[in-house]
Every structure is written in structure tokens, then in C-alpha cells.
PDB file of N, CA and C in Angstrom:
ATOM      1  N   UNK A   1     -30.942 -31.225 -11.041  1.00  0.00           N
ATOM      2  CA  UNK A   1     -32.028 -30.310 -11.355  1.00  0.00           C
ATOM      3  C   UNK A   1     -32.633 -29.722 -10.086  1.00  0.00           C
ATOM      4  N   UNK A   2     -32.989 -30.220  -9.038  1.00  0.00           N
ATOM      5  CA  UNK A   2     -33.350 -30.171  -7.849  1.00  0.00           C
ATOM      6  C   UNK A   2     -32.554 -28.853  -7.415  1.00  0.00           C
ATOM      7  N   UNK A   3     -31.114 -28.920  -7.269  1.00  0.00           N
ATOM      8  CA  UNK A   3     -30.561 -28.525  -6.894  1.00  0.00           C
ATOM      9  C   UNK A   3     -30.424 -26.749  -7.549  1.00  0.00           C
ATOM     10  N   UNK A   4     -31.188 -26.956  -8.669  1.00  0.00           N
ATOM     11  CA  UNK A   4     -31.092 -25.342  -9.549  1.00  0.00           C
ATOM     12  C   UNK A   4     -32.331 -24.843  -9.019  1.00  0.00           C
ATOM     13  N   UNK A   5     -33.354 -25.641  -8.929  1.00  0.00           N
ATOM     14  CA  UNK A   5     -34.932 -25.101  -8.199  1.00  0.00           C
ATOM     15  C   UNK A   5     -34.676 -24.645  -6.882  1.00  0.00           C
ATOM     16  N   UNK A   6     -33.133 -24.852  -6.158  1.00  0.00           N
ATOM     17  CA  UNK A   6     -33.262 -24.683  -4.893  1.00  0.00           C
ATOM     18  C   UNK A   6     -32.692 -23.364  -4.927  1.00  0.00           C
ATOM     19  N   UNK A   7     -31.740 -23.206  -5.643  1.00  0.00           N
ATOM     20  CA  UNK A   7     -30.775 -21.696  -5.969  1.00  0.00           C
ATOM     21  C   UNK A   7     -31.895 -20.452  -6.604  1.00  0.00           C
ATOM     22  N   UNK A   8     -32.527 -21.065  -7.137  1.00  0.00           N
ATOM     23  CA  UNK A   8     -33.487 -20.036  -8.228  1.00  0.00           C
ATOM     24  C   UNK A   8     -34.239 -20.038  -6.778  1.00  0.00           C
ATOM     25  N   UNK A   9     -35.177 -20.577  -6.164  1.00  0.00           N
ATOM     26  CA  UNK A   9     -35.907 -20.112  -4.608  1.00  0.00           C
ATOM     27  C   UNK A   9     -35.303 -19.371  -3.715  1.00  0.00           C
ATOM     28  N   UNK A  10     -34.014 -19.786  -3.731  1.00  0.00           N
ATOM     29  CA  UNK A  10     -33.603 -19.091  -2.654  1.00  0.00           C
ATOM     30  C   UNK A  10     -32.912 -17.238  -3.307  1.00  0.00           C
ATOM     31  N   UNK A  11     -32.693 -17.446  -4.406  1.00  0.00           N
ATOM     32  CA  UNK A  11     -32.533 -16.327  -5.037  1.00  0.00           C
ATOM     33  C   UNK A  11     -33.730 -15.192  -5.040  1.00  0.00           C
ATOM     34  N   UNK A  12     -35.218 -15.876  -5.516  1.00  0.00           N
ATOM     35  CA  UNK A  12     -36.007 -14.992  -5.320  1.00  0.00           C
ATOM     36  C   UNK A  12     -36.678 -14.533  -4.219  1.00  0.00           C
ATOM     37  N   UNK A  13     -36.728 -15.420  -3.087  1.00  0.00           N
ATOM     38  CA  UNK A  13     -36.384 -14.845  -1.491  1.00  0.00           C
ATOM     39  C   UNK A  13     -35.844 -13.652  -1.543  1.00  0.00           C
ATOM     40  N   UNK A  14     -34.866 -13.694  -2.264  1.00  0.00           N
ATOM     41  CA  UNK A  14     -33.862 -12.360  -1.683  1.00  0.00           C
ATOM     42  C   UNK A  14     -33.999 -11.247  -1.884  1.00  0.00           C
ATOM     43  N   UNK A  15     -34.879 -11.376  -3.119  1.00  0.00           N
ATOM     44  CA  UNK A  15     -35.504 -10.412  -4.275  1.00  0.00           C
ATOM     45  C   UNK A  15     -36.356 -10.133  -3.376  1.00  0.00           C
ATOM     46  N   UNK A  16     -37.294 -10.590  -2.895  1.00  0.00           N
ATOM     47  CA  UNK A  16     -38.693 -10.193  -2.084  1.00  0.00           C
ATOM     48  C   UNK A  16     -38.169  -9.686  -1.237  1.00  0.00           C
ATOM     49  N   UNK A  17     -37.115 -10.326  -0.139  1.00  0.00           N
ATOM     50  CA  UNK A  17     -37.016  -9.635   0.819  1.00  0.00           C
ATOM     51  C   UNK A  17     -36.638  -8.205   0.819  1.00  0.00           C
ATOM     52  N   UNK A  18     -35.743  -7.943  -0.565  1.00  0.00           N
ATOM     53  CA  UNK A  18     -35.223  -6.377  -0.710  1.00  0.00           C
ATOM     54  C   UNK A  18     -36.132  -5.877  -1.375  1.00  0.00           C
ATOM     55  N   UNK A  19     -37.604  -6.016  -1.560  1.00  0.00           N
ATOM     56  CA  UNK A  19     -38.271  -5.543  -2.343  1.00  0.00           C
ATOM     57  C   UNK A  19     -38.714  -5.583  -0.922  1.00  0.00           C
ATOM     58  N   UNK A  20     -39.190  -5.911  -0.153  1.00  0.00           N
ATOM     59  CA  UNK A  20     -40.352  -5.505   1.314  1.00  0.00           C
ATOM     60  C   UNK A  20     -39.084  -4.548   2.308  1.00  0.00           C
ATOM     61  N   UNK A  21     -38.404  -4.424   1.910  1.00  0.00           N
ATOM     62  CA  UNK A  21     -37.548  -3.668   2.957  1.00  0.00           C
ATOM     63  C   UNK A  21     -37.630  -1.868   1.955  1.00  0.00           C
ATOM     64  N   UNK A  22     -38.118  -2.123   1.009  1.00  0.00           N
ATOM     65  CA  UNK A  22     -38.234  -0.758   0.172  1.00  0.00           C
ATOM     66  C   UNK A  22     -39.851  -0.218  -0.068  1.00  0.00           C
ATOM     67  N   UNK A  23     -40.462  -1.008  -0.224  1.00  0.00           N
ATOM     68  CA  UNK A  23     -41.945  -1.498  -0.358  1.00  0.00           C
ATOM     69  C   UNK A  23     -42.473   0.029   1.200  1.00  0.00           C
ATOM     70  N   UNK A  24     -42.282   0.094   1.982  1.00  0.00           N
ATOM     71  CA  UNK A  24     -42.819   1.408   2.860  1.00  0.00           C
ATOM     72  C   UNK A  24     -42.384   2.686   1.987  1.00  0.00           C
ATOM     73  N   UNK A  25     -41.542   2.849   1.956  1.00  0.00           N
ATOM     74  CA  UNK A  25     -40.862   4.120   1.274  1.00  0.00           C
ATOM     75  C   UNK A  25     -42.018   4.441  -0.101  1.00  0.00           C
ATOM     76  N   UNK A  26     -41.981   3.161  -1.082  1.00  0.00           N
ATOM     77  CA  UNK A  26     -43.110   3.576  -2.006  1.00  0.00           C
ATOM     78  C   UNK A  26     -44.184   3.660  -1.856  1.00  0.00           C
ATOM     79  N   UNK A  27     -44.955   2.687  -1.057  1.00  0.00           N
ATOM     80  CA  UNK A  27     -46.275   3.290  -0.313  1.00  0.00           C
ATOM     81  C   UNK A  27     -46.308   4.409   0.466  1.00  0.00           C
ATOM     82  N   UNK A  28     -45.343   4.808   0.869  1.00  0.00           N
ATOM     83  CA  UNK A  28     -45.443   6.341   1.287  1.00  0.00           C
ATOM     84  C   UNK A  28     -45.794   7.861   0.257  1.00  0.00           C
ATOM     85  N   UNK A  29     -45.258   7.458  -0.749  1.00  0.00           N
ATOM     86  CA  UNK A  29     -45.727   8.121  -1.710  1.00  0.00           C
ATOM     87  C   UNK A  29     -46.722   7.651  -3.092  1.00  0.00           C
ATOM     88  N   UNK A  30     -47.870   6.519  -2.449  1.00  0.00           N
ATOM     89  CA  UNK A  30     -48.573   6.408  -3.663  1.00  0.00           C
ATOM     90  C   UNK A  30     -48.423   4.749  -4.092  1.00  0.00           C
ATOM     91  N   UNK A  31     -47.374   4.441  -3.755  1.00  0.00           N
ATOM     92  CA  UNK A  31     -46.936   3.688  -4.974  1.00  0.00           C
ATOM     93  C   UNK A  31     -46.710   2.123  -4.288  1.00  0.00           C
ATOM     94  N   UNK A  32     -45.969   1.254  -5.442  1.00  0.00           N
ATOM     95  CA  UNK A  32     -45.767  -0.103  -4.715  1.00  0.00           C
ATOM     96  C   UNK A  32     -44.798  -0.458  -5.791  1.00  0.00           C
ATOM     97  N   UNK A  33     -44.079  -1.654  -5.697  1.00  0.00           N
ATOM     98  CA  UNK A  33     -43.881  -2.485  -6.770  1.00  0.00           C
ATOM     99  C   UNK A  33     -44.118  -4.148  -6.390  1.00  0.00           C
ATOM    100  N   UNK A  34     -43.866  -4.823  -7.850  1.00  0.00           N
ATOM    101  CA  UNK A  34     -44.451  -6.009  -8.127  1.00  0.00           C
ATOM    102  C   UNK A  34     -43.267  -6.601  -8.800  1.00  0.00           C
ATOM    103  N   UNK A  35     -42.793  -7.821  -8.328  1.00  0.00           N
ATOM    104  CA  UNK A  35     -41.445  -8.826  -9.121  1.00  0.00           C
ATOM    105  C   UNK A  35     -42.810  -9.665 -10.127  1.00  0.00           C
ATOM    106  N   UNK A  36     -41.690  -9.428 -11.488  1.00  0.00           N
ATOM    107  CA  UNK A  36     -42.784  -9.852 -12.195  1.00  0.00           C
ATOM    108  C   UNK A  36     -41.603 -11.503 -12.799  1.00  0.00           C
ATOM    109  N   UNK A  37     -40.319 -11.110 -12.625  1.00  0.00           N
ATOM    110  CA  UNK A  37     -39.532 -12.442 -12.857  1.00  0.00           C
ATOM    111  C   UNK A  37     -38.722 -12.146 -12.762  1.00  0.00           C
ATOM    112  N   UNK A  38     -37.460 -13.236 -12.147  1.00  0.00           N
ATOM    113  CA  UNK A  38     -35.816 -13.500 -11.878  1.00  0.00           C
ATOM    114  C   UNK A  38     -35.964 -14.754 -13.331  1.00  0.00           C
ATOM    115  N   UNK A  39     -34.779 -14.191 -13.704  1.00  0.00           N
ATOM    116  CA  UNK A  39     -34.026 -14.750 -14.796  1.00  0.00           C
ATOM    117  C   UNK A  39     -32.445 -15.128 -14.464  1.00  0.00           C
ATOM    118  N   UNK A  40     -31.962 -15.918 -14.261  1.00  0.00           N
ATOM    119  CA  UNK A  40     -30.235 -15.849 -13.815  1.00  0.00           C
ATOM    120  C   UNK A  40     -29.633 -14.626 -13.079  1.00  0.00           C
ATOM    121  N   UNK A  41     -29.212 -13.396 -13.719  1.00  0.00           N
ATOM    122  CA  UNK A  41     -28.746 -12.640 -12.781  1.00  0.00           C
ATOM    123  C   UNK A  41     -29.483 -11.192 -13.524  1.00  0.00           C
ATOM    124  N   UNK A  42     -30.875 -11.694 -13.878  1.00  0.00           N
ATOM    125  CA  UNK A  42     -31.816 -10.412 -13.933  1.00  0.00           C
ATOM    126  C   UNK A  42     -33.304 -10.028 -13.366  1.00  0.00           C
ATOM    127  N   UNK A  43     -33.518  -9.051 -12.547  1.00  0.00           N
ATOM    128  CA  UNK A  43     -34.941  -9.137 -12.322  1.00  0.00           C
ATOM    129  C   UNK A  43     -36.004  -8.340 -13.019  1.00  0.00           C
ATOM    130  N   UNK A  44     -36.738  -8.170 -12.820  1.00  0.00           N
ATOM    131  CA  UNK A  44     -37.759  -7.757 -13.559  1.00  0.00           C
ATOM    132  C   UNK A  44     -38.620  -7.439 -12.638  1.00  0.00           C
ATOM    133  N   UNK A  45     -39.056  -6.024 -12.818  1.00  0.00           N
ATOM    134  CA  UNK A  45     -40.170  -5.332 -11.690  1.00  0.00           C
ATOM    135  C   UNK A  45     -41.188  -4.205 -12.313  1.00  0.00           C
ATOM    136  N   UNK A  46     -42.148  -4.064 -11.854  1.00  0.00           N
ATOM    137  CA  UNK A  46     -43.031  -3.161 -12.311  1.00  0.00           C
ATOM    138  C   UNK A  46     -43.403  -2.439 -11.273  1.00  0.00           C
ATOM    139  N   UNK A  47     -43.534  -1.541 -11.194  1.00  0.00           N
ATOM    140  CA  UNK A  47     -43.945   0.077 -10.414  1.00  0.00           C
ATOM    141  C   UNK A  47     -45.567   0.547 -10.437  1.00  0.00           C
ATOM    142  N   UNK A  48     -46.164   0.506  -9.109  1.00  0.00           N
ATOM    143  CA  UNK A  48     -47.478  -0.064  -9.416  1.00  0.00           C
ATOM    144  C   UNK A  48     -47.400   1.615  -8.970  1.00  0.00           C
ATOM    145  N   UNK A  49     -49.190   1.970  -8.974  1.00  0.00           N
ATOM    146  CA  UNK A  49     -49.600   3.445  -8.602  1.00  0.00           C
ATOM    147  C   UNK A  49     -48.866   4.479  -9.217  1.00  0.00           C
ATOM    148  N   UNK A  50     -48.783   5.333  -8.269  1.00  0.00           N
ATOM    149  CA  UNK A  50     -47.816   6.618  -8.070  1.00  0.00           C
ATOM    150  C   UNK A  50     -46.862   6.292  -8.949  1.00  0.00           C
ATOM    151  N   UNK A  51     -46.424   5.574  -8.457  1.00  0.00           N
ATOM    152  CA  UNK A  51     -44.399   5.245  -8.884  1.00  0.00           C
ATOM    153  C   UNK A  51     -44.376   4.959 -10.436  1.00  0.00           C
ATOM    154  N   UNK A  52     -45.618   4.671 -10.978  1.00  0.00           N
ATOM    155  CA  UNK A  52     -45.484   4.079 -12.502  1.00  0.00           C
ATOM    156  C   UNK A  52     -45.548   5.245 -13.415  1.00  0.00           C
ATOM    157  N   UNK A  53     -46.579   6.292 -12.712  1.00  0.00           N
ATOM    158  CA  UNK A  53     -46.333   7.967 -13.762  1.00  0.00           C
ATOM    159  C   UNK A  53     -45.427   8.521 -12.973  1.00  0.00           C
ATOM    160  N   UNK A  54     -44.411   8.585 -11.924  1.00  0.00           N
ATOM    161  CA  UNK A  54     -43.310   9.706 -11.721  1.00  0.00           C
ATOM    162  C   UNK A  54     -42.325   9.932 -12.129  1.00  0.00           C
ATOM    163  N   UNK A  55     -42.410  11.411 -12.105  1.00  0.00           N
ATOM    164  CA  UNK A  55     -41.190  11.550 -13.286  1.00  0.00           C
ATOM    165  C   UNK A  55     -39.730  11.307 -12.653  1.00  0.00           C
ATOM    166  N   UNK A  56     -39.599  10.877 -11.506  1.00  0.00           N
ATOM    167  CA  UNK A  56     -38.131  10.641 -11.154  1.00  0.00           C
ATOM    168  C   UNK A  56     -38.660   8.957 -10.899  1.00  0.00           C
ATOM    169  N   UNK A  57     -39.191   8.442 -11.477  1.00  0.00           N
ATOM    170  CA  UNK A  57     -38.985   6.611 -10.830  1.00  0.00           C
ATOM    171  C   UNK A  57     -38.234   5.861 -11.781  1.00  0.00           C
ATOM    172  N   UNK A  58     -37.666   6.523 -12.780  1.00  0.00           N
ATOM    173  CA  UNK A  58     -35.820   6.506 -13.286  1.00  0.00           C
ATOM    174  C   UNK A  58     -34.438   5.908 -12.107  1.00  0.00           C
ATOM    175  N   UNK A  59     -35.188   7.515 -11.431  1.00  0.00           N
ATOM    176  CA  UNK A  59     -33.828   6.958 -10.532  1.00  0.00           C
ATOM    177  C   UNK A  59     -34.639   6.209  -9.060  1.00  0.00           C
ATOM    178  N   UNK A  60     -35.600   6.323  -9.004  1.00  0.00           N
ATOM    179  CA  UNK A  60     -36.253   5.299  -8.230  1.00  0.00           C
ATOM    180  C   UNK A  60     -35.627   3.839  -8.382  1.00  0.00           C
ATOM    181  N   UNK A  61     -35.461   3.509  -9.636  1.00  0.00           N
ATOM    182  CA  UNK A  61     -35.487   2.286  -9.984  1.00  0.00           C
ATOM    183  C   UNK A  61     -33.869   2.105  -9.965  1.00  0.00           C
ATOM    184  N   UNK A  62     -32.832   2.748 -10.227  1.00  0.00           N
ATOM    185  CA  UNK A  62     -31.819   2.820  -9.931  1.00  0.00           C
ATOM    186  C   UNK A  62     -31.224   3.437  -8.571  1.00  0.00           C
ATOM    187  N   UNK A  63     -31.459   4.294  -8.386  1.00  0.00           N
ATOM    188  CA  UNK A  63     -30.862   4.270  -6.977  1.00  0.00           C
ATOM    189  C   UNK A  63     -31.367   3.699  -5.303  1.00  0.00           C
ATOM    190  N   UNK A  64     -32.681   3.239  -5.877  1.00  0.00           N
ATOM    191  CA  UNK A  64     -33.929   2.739  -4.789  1.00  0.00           C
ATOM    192  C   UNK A  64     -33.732   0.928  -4.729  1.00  0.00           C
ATOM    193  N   UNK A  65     -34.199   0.637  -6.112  1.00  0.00           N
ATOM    194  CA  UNK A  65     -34.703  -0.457  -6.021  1.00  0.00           C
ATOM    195  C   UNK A  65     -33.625  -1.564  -6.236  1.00  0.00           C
ATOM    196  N   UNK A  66     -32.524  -0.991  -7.945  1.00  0.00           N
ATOM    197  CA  UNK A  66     -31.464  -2.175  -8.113  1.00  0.00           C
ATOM    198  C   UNK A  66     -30.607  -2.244  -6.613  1.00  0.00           C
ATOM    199  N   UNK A  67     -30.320  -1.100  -6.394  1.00  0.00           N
ATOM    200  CA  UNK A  67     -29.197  -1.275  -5.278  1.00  0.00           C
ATOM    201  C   UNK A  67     -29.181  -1.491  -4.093  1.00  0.00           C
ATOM    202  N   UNK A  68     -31.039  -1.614  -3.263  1.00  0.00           N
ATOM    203  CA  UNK A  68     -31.312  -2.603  -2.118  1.00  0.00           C
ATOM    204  C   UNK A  68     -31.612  -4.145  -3.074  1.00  0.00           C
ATOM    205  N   UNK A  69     -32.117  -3.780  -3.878  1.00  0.00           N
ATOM    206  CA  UNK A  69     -31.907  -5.840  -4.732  1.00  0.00           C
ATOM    207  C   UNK A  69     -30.584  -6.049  -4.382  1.00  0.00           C
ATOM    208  N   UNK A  70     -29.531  -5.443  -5.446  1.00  0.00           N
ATOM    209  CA  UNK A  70     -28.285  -5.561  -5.220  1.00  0.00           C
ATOM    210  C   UNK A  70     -27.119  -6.029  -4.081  1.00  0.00           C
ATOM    211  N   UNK A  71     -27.914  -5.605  -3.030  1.00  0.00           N
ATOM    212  CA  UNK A  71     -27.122  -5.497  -1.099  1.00  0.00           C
ATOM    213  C   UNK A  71     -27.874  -7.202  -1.131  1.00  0.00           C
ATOM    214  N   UNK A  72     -29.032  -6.998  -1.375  1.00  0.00           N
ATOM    215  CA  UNK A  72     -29.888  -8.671  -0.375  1.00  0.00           C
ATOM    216  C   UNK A  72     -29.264 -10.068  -1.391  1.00  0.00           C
ATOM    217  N   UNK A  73     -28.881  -9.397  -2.811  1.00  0.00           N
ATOM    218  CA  UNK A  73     -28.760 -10.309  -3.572  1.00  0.00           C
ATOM    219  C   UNK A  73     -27.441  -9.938  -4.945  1.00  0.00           C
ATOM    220  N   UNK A  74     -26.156 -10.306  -4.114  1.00  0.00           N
ATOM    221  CA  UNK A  74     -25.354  -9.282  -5.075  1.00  0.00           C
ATOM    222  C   UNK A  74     -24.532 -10.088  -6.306  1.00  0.00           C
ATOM    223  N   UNK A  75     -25.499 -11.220  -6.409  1.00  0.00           N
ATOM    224  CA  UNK A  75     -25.098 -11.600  -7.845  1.00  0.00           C
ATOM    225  C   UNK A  75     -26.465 -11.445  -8.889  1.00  0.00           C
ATOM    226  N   UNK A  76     -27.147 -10.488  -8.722  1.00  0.00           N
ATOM    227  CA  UNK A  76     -28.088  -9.975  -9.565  1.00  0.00           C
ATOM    228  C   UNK A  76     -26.929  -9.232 -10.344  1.00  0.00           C
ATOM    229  N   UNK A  77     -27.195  -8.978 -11.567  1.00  0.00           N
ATOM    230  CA  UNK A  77     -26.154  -7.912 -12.288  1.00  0.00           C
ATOM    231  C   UNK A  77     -27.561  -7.071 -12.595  1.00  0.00           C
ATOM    232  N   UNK A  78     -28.368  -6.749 -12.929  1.00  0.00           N
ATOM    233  CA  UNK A  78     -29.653  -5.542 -13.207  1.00  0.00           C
ATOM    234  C   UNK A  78     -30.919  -6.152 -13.091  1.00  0.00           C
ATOM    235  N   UNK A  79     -31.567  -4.674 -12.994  1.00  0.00           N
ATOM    236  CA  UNK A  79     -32.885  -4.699 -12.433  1.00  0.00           C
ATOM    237  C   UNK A  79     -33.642  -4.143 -14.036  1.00  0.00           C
ATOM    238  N   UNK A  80     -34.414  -4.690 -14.275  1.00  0.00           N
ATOM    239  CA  UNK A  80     -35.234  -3.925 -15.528  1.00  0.00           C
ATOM    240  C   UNK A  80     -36.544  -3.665 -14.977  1.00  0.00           C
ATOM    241  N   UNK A  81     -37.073  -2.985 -15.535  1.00  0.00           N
ATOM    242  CA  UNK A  81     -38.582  -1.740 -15.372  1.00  0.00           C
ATOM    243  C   UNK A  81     -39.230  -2.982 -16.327  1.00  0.00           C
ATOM    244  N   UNK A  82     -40.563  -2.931 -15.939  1.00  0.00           N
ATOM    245  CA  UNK A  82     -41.072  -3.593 -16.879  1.00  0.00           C
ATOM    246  C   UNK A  82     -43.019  -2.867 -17.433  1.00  0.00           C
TER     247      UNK A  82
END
């Protein structure tokens, strides 16, 4: 059991870290996001400010956010909006 608390930590590390390496770009325009939960190989994020009414944070969330998650952590299979 120990040993799954250690994979699930070190998993969401990875998540944060590719979420603070993107995290300027959205405060540049307004905005932020927030990990709201890792599930096995899903995360879950919410789009704070700006980023939560724009009309392109569609592909924000796909071409921005899954696919630096994706690079830091590439056994995530998707990112959901929440």
C-alpha cells in the first residue's frame, strides 16, 4: 500500500510541476489554473479567471495544458476541464 501512496505522490508532483511551467503564460492573460484531482491516468483541472470565460480555453486545455501534463507525466492518458 505504501508503495501506491508513493507512485500517486510522485505522479502528482509531475502534474504540478507541468502545471507551474504553464501557470506564467495564463497569468499573462488573466487567468490561472487549479489541479483539482489525479485519478490513475486522469487529471482534473479547473481554469481560474480569464481562462474560465475564453472562448479559445478549448484548445487552451488541449493544446496548452494536456500536452505540457503529458511531456512531465506521459502516462497520464487525459486531462478533463472541470
Amino acid at each position: 500500500m505504501n508503495n501506491i501512496n508513493q507512485i500517486q505522490e510522485e505522479l502528482v508532483t509531475k502534474v504540478m510541476d507541468a502545471l507551474e511551467s504553464i501557470r506564467p503564460f495564463l497569468k499573462k492573460d488573466g487567468g490561472d489554473i487549479e489541479l483539482v484531482d489525479v485519478q490513475e491516468d486522469r487529471v482534473y483541472v479547473k481554469l481560474l479567471g480569464n481562462c474560465s470565460s475564453c472562448g479559445i480555453s478549448s484548445s487552451t486545455m488541449k493544446l496548452g495544458v494536456e500536452n505540457t501534463i503529458k511531456q512531465f507525466a506521459p502516462e497520464i492518458q487525459e486531462v478533463i476541464s472541470v
